[in-house]
Protein backbone atom coordinates (compact mmCIF):
# COMPACT_ATOMS: atom_id res chain seq x y z
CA UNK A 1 0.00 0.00 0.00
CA UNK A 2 1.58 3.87 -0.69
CA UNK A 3 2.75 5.61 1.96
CA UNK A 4 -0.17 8.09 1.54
CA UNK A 5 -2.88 5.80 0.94
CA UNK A 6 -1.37 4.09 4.33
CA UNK A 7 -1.93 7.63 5.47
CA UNK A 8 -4.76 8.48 4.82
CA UNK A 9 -6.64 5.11 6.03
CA UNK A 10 -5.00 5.86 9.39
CA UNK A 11 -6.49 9.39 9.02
CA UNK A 12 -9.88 7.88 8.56
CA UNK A 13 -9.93 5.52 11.27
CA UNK A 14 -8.37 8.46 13.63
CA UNK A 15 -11.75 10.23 13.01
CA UNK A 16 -13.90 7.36 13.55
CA UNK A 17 -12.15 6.76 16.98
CA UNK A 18 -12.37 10.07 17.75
CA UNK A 19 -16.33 10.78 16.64
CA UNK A 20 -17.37 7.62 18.70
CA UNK A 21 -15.64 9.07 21.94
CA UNK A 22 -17.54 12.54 21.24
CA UNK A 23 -20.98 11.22 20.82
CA UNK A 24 -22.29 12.91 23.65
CA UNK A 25 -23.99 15.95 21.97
CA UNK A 26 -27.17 15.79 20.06
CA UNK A 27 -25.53 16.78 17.21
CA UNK A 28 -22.90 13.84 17.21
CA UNK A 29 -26.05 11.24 18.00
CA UNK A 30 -26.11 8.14 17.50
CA UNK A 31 -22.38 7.98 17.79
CA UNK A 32 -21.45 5.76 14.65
CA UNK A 33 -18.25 5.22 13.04
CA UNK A 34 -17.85 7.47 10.49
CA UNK A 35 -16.99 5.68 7.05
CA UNK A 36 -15.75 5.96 3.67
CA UNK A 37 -18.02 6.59 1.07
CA UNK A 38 -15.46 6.99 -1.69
CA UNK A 39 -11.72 6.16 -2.37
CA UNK A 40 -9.39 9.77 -1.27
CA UNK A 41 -8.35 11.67 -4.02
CA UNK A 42 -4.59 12.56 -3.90
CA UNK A 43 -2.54 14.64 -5.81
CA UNK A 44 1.06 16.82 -5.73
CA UNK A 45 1.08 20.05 -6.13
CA UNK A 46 4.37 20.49 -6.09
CA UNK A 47 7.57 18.98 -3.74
CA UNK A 48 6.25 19.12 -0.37
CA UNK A 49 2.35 20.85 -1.49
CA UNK A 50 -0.12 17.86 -1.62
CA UNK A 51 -3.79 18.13 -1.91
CA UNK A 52 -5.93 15.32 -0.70
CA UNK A 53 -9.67 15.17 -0.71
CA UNK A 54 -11.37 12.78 2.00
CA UNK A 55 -15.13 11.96 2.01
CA UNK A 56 -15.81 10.01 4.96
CA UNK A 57 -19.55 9.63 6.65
CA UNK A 58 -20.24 11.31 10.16
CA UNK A 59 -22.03 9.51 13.09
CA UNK A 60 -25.14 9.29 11.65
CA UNK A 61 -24.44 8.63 8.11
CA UNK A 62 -24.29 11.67 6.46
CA UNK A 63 -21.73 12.85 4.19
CA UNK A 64 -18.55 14.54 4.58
CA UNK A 65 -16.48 16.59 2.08
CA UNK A 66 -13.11 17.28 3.18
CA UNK A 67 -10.67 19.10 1.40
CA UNK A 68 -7.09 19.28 3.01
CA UNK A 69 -3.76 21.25 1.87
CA UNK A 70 -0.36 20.25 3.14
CA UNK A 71 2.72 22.48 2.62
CA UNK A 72 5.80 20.43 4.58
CA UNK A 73 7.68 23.47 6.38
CA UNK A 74 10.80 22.58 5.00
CA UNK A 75 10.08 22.47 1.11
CA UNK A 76 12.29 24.22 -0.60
CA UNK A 77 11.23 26.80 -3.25
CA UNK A 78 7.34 26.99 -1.42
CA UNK A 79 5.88 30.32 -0.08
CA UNK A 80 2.72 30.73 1.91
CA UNK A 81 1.85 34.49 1.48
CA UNK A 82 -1.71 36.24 3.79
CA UNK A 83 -3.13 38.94 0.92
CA UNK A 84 -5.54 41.48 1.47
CA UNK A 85 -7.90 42.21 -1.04
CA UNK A 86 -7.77 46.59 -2.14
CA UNK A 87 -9.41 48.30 -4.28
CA UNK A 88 -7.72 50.28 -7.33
CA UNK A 89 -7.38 53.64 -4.75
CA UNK A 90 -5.53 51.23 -2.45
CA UNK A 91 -8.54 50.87 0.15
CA UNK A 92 -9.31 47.55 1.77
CA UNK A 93 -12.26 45.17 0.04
CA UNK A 94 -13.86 41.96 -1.06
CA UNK A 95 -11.85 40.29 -3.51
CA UNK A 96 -12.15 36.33 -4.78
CA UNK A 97 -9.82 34.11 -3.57
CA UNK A 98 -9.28 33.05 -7.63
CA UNK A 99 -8.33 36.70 -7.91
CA UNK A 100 -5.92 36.66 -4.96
CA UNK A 101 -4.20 33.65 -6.94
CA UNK A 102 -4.41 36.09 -10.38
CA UNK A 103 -2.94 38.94 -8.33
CA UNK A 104 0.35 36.64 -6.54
CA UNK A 105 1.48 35.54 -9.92
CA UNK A 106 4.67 36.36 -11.34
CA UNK A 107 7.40 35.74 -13.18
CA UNK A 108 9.29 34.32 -10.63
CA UNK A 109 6.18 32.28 -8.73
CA UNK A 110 3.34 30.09 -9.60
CA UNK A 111 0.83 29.82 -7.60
CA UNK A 112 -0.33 26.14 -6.31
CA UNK A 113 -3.18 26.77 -3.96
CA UNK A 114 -5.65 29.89 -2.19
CA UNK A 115 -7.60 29.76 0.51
CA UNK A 116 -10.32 32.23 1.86
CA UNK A 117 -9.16 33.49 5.48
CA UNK A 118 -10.55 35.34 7.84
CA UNK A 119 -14.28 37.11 9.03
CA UNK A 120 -15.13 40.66 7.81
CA UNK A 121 -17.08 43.53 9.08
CA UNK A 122 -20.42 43.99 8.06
CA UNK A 123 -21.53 46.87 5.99
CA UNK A 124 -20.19 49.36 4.93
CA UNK A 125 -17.23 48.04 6.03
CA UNK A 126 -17.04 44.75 4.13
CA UNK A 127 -13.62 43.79 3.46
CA UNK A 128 -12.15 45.27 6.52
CA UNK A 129 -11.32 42.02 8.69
CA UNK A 130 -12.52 41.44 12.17
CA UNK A 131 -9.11 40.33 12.89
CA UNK A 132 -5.27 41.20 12.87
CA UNK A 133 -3.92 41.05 9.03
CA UNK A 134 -0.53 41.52 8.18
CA UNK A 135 1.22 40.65 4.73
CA UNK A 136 4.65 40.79 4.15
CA UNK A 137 5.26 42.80 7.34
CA UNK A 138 2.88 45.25 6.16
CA UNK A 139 0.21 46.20 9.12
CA UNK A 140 -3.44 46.77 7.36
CA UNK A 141 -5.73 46.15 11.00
CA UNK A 142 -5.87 44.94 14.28
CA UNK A 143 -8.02 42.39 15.42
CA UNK A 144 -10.21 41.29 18.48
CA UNK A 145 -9.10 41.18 21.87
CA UNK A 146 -9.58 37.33 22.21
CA UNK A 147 -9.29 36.41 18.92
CA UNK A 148 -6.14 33.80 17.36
CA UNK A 149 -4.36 34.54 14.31
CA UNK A 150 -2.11 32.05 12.03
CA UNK A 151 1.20 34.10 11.92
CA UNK A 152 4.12 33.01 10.51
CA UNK A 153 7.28 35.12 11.58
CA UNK A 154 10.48 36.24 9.53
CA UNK A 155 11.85 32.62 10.00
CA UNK A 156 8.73 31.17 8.19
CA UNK A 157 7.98 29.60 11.73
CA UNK A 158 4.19 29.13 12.17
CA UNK A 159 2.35 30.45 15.57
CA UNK A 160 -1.17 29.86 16.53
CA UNK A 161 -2.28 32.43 19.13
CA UNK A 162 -4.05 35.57 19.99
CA UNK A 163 -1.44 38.53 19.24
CA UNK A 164 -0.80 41.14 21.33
CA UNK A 165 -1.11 44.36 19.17
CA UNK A 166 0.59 47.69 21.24
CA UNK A 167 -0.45 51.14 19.41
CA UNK A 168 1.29 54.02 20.96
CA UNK A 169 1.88 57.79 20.16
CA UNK A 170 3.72 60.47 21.99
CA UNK A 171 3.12 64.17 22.19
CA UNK A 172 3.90 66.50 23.88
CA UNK A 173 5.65 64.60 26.80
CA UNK A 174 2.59 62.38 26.86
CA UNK A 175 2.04 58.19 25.94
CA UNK A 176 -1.58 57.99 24.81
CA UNK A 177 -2.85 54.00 23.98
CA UNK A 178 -4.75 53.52 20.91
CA UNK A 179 -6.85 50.77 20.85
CA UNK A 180 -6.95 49.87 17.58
CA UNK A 181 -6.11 50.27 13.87
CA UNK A 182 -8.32 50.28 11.00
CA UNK A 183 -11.87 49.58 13.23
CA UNK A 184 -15.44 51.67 13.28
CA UNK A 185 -15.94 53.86 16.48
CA UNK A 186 -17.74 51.96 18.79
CA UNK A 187 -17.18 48.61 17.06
CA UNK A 188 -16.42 45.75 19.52
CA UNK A 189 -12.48 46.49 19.14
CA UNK A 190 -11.97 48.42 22.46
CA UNK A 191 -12.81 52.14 23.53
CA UNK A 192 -9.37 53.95 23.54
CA UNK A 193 -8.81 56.00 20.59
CA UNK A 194 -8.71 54.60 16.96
CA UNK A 195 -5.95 55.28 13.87
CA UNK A 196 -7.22 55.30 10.47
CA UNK A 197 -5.35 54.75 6.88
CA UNK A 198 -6.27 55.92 3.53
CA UNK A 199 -6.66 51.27 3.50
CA UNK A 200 -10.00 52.07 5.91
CA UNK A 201 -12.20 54.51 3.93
CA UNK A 202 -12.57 58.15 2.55
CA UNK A 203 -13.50 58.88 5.77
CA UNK A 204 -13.81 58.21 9.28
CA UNK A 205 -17.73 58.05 10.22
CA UNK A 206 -19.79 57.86 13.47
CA UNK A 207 -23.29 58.95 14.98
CA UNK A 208 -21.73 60.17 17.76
CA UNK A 209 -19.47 62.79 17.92
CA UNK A 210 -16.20 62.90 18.07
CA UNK A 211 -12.41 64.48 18.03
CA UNK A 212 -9.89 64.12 15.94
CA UNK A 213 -6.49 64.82 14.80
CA UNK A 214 -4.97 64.43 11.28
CA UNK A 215 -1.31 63.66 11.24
CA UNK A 216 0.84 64.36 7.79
CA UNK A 217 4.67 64.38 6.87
CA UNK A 218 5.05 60.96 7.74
CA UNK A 219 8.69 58.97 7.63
CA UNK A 220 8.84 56.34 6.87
CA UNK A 221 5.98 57.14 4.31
CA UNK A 222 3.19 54.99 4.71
CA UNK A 223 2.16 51.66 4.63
CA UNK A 224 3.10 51.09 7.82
CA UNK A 225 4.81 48.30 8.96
CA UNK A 226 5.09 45.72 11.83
CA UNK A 227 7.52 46.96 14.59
CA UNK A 228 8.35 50.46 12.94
CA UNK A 229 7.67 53.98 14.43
CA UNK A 230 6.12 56.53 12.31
CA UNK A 231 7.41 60.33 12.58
CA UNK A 232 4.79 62.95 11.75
CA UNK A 233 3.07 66.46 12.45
CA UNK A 234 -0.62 67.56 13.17
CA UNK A 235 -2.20 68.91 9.94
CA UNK A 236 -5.32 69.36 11.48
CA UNK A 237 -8.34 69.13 14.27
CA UNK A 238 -11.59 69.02 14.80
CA UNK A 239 -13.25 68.42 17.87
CA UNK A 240 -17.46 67.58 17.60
CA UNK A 241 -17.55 66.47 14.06
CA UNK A 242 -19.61 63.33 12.57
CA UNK A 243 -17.16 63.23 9.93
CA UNK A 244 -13.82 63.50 8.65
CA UNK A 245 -11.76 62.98 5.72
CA UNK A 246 -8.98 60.56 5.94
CA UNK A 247 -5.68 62.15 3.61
CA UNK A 248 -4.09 60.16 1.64
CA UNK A 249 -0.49 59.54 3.44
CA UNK A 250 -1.93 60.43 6.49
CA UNK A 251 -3.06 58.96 9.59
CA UNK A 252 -6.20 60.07 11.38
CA UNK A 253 -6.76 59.48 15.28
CA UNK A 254 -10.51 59.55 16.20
CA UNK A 255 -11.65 59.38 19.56
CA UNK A 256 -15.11 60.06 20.93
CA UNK A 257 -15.61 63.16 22.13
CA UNK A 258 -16.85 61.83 25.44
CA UNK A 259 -13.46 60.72 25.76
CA UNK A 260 -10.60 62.71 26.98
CA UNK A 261 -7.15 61.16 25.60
CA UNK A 262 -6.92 63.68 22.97
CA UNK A 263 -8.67 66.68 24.75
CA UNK A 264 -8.12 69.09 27.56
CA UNK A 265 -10.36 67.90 29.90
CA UNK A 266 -8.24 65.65 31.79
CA UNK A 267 -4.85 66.03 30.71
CA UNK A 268 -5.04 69.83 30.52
CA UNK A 269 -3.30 69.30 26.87
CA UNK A 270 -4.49 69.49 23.75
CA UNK A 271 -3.07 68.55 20.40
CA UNK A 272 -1.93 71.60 18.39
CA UNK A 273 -1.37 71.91 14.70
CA UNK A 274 2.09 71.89 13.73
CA UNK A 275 2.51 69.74 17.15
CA UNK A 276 5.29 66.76 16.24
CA UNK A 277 4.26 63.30 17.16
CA UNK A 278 5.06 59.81 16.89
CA UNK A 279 3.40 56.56 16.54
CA UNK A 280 4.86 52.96 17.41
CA UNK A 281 2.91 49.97 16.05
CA UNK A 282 4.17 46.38 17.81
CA UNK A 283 2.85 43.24 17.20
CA UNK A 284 3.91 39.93 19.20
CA UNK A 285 2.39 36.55 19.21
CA UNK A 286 2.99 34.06 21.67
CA UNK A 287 5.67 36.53 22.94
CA UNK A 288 7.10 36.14 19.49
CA UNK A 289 7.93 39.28 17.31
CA UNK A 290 8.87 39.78 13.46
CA UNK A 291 5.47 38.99 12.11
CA UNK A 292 5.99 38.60 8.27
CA UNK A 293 2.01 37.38 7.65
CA UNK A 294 -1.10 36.74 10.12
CA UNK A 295 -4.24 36.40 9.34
CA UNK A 296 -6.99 35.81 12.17
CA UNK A 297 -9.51 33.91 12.91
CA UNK A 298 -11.86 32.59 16.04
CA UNK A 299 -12.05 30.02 17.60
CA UNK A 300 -8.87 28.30 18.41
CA UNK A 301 -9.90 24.68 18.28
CA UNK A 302 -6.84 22.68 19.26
CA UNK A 303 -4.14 23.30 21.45
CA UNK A 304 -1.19 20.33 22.17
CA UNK A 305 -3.26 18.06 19.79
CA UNK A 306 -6.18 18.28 21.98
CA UNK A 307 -9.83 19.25 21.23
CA UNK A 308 -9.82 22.93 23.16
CA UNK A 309 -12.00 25.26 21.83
CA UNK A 310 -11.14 28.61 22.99
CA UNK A 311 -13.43 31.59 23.38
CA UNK A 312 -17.45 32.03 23.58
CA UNK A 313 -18.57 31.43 19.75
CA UNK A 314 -22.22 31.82 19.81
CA UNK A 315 -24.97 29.11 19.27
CA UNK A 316 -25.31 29.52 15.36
CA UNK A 317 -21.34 29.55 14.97
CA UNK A 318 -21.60 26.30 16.92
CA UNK A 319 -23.74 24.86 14.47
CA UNK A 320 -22.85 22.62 11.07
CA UNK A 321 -22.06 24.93 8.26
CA UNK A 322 -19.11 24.87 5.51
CA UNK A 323 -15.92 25.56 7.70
CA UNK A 324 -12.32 26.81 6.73
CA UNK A 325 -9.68 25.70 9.43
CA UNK A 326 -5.80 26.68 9.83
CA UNK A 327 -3.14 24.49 11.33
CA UNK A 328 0.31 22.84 11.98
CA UNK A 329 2.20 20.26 13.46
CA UNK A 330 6.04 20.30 13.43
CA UNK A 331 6.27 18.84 9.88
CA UNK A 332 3.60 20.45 7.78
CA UNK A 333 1.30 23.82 7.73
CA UNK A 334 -2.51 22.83 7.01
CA UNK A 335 -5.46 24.19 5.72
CA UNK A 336 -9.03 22.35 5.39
CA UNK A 337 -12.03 22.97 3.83
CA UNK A 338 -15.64 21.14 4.52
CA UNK A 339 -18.52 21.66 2.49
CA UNK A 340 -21.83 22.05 3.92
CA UNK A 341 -25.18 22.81 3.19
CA UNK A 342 -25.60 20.28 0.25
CA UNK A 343 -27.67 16.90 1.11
CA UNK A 344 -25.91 14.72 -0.94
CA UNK A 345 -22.21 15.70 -0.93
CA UNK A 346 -21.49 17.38 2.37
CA UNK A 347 -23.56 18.88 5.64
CA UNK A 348 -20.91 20.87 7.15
CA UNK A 349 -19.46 20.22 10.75
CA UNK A 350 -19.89 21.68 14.39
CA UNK A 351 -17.06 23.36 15.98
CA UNK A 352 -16.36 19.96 17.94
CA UNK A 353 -16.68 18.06 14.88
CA UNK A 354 -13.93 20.13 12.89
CA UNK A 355 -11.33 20.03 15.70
CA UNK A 356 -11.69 16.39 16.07
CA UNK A 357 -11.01 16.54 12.50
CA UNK A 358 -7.59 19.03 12.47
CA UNK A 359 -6.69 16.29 15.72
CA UNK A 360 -7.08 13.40 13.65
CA UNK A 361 -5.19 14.76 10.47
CA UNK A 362 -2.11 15.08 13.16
CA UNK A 363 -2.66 19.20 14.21
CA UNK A 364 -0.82 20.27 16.94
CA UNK A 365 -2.86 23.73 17.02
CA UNK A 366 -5.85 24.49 14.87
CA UNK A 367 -8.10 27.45 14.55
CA UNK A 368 -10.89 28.17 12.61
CA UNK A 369 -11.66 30.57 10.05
CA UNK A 370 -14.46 31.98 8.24
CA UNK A 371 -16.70 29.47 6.97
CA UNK A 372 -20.05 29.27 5.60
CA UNK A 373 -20.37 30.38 1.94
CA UNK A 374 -16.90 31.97 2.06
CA UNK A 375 -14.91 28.76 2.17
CA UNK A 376 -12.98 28.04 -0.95
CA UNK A 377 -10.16 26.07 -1.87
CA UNK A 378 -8.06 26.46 -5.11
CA UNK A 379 -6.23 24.15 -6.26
CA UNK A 380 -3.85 24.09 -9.34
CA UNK A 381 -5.38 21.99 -12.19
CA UNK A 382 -5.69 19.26 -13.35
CA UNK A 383 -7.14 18.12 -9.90
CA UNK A 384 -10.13 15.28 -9.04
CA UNK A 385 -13.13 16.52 -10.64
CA UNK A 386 -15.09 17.85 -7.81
CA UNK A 387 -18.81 15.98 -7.21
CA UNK A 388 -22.08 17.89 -8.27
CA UNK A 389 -23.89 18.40 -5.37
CA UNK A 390 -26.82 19.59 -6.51
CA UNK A 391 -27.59 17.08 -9.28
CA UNK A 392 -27.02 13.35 -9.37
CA UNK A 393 -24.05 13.07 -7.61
CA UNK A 394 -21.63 12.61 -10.86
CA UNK A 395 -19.00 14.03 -11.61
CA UNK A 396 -18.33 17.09 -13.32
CA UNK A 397 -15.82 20.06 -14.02
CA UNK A 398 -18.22 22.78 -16.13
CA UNK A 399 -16.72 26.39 -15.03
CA UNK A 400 -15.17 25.50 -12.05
CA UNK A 401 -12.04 25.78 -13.86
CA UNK A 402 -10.78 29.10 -13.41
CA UNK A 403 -7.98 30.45 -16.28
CA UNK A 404 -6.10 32.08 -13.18
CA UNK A 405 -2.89 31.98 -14.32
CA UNK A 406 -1.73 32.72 -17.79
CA UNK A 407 0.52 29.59 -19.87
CA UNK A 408 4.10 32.08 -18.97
CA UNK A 409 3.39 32.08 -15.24
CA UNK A 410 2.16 28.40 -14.37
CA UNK A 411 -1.07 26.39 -14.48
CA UNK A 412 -4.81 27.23 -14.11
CA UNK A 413 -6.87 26.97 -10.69
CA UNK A 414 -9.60 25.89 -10.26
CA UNK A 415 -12.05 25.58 -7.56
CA UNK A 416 -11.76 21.94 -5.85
CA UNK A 417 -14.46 22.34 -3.11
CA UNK A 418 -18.20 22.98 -3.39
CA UNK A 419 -18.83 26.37 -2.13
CA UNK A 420 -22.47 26.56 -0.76
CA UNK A 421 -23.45 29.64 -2.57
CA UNK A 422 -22.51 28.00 -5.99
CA UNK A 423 -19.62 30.30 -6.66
CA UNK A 424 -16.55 31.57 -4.64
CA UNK A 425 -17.58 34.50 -2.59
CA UNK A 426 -15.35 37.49 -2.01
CA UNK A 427 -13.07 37.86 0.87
CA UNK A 428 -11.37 40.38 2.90
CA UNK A 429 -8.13 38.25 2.75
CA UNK A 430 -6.65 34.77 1.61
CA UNK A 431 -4.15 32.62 2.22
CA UNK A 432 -1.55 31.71 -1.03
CA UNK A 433 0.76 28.83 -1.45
CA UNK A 434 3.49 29.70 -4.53
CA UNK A 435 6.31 27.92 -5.64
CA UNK A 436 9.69 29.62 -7.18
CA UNK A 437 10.17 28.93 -11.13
């Protein structure tokens, strides 16, 4: 038998151990081995980059859809890259992950694999993640105070935890905190004051009013970046305003006004124009620093390959529904996708269900990611044809296939899950797997 097909079948019986020691829940009753309704699909991507696509039953029968990606840590010539989708002005957005593969093509990379990554905001903020995003060292928002990311640090070492995100400025003799980068007023992000990039919006909004200070001249120029202080001057104030424009190449701290960080009221100092400040931004995860990518996600679902869901995900996040899950081990970095929502091919998994899941495929830590309709996998073709779903079960390829990738820069994607809206759905960022030419 191959070493993966040896592999896998240990896999498979992992998660059948582990679903009939779980079946305490209603949702995991009656507590019956799960079992393979079709041979797993394999395939290389590239040395090290294997895709593998498992379709096991859960404890009452039903079917699974499993889609995993494995990148070994040590391959040689194999970069996983966090993206943030922008619009053509540079602000953040919704983009596919198919585009995010279009976009990390080069000359000098093909792309093997995307995967959708974490929650966003609701409107009018969609694209702007709920959590900390940083690519290539480059800081675009903070996250949640309790919420995980999947960083990997200048050494290409991965970390699984929640960051610690420091946001300081100094004027006038004084440290004021700001509690966050990139996030509404009011949002559920902390109440200090917020800083705002051109990346955010036009302009910072709120229906309460607030103060503000626009800071310009800044060195180093702007994006900023992970563990670097930014130099600048007050352009401008306004103090009781609903709105206000955010410069391009500027940074804007908003506070409310019922606040007093930036005012007079407490500190008996107030922000002048012309005043010279500074801004650090510091990022450290697991007491780690040099963040090169993150991308976040909630909730942690295994810690020391154990089942340990972390945080307080609500009753409908608990429920079964497509999922998208991060993790590694000390070998490989992995990403999953399960379908859901679709009878006859796949009805999604609980939050218990998918980290008994990253345990049995041999995580160390695991986290989840956004699911529902946003999970996609992309795979570089030719891959197994993916089932229909929604018809007879056969098997079919139709559009799926996605001319990513032009013939001088590597091979096509194409879409090797089932994504429950019947098309990829845009994201604020993705995960990308290249490899060097």
């Amino acid at each position: 038998m191959p070493a993966r097909t040896r592999t896998t079948a240990l896999l498979l019986a992992s998660l059948a151990l582990t679903f009939l020691s779980t079946g305490r829940l209603p949702a995991q009753q009656p507590a019956r081995a799960p079992q393979t309704a079709h041979a797993p699909e394999s395939r290389q991507l590239a040395q090290g980059v294997t895709y593998e696509r498992l379709q096991p039953k859960g404890p009452a029968g039903e079917p699974w859809s499993i889609h995993v990606l494995r990148a070994a840590r040590d391959s040689k010539g194999v970069r996983i890259a966090a993206m943030h989708g922008t619009t053509p002005e540079g602000r953040m957005t919704r983009v596919r992950p198919s585009q995010f593969a279009r976009t990390a093509a080069s000359d000098r990379e093909e792309v093997l694999a995307a995967v959708n990554g974490d929650y966003d905001m609701a409107a009018p903020y969609l694209g702007v993640s709920d959590g900390l995003t940083v690519t290539s060292g480059r800081l675009w928002t903070t996250g949640k105070r309790d919420w995980p990311a999947l960083a990997l640090l200048a050494s290409g070492e991965p970390v699984i935890a929640v960051p610690s995100v420091s946001i300081e400025m100094r004027a006038s003799g004084r440290r004021i905190r700001i509690g966050g980068l990139n996030k509404p007023l009011g949002s559920g992000h902390g109440m200090h004051p917020r800083a705002y990039t051109h990346e955010f919006a036009t302009h910072v909004r709120s229906g309460h009013a607030f103060r503000a200070v626009v800071i310009g001249r800044l060195s180093p120029a702007l994006p900023l970046q992970v563990d670097r202080a930014v130099r600048g001057v007050v352009l401008e104030t306004a103090d009781g305003v609903k709105e206000l424009a955010i410069p391009p190449g500027a940074i804007v701290v908003a506070e409310w006004a019922s606040e007093t960080a930036l005012g007079s009221a407490a500190g008996g100092v107030k922000l002048k124009r012309g005043e010279r400040v500074s801004l650090d931004f510091r990022a450290r995860i697991a007491g780690r620093k040099h963040v090169r990518e993150a991308i976040g996600g909630f909730p942690l679902l295994v810690r020391d390959g154990r089942r340990s869901i972390e945080g307080d995900p609500t009753a409908y996040l608990s429920l079964r529904h497509p999922r998208t899950a991060a993790c590694y081990n000390s070998r490989e970095i992995i990403f999953v996708v399960v379908d859901g929502r679709q009878q006859k091919l796949s009805v999604g998994m609980t939050l218990i269900e998918l980290a008994d899941l990253m345990v049995s495929l041999g995580c160390t830590v695991a986290m989840n990611t956004d699911g529902g309709g946003s999970s996609v996998m992309a795979i570089a073709t030719p891959l197994p044809t993916p089932l229909d779903a929604k018809t007879t079960g056969t098997a079919r390829l139709d559009d799926s296939v996605l001319n990513v990738t032009s013939s001088t820069r590597g091979p096509a994607l194409a879409i090797a899950n089932s994504p429950s809206d019947g098309s990829e759905r845009g994201r604020g960022n993705a995960w990308v797997i290249l490899k060097k030419k």
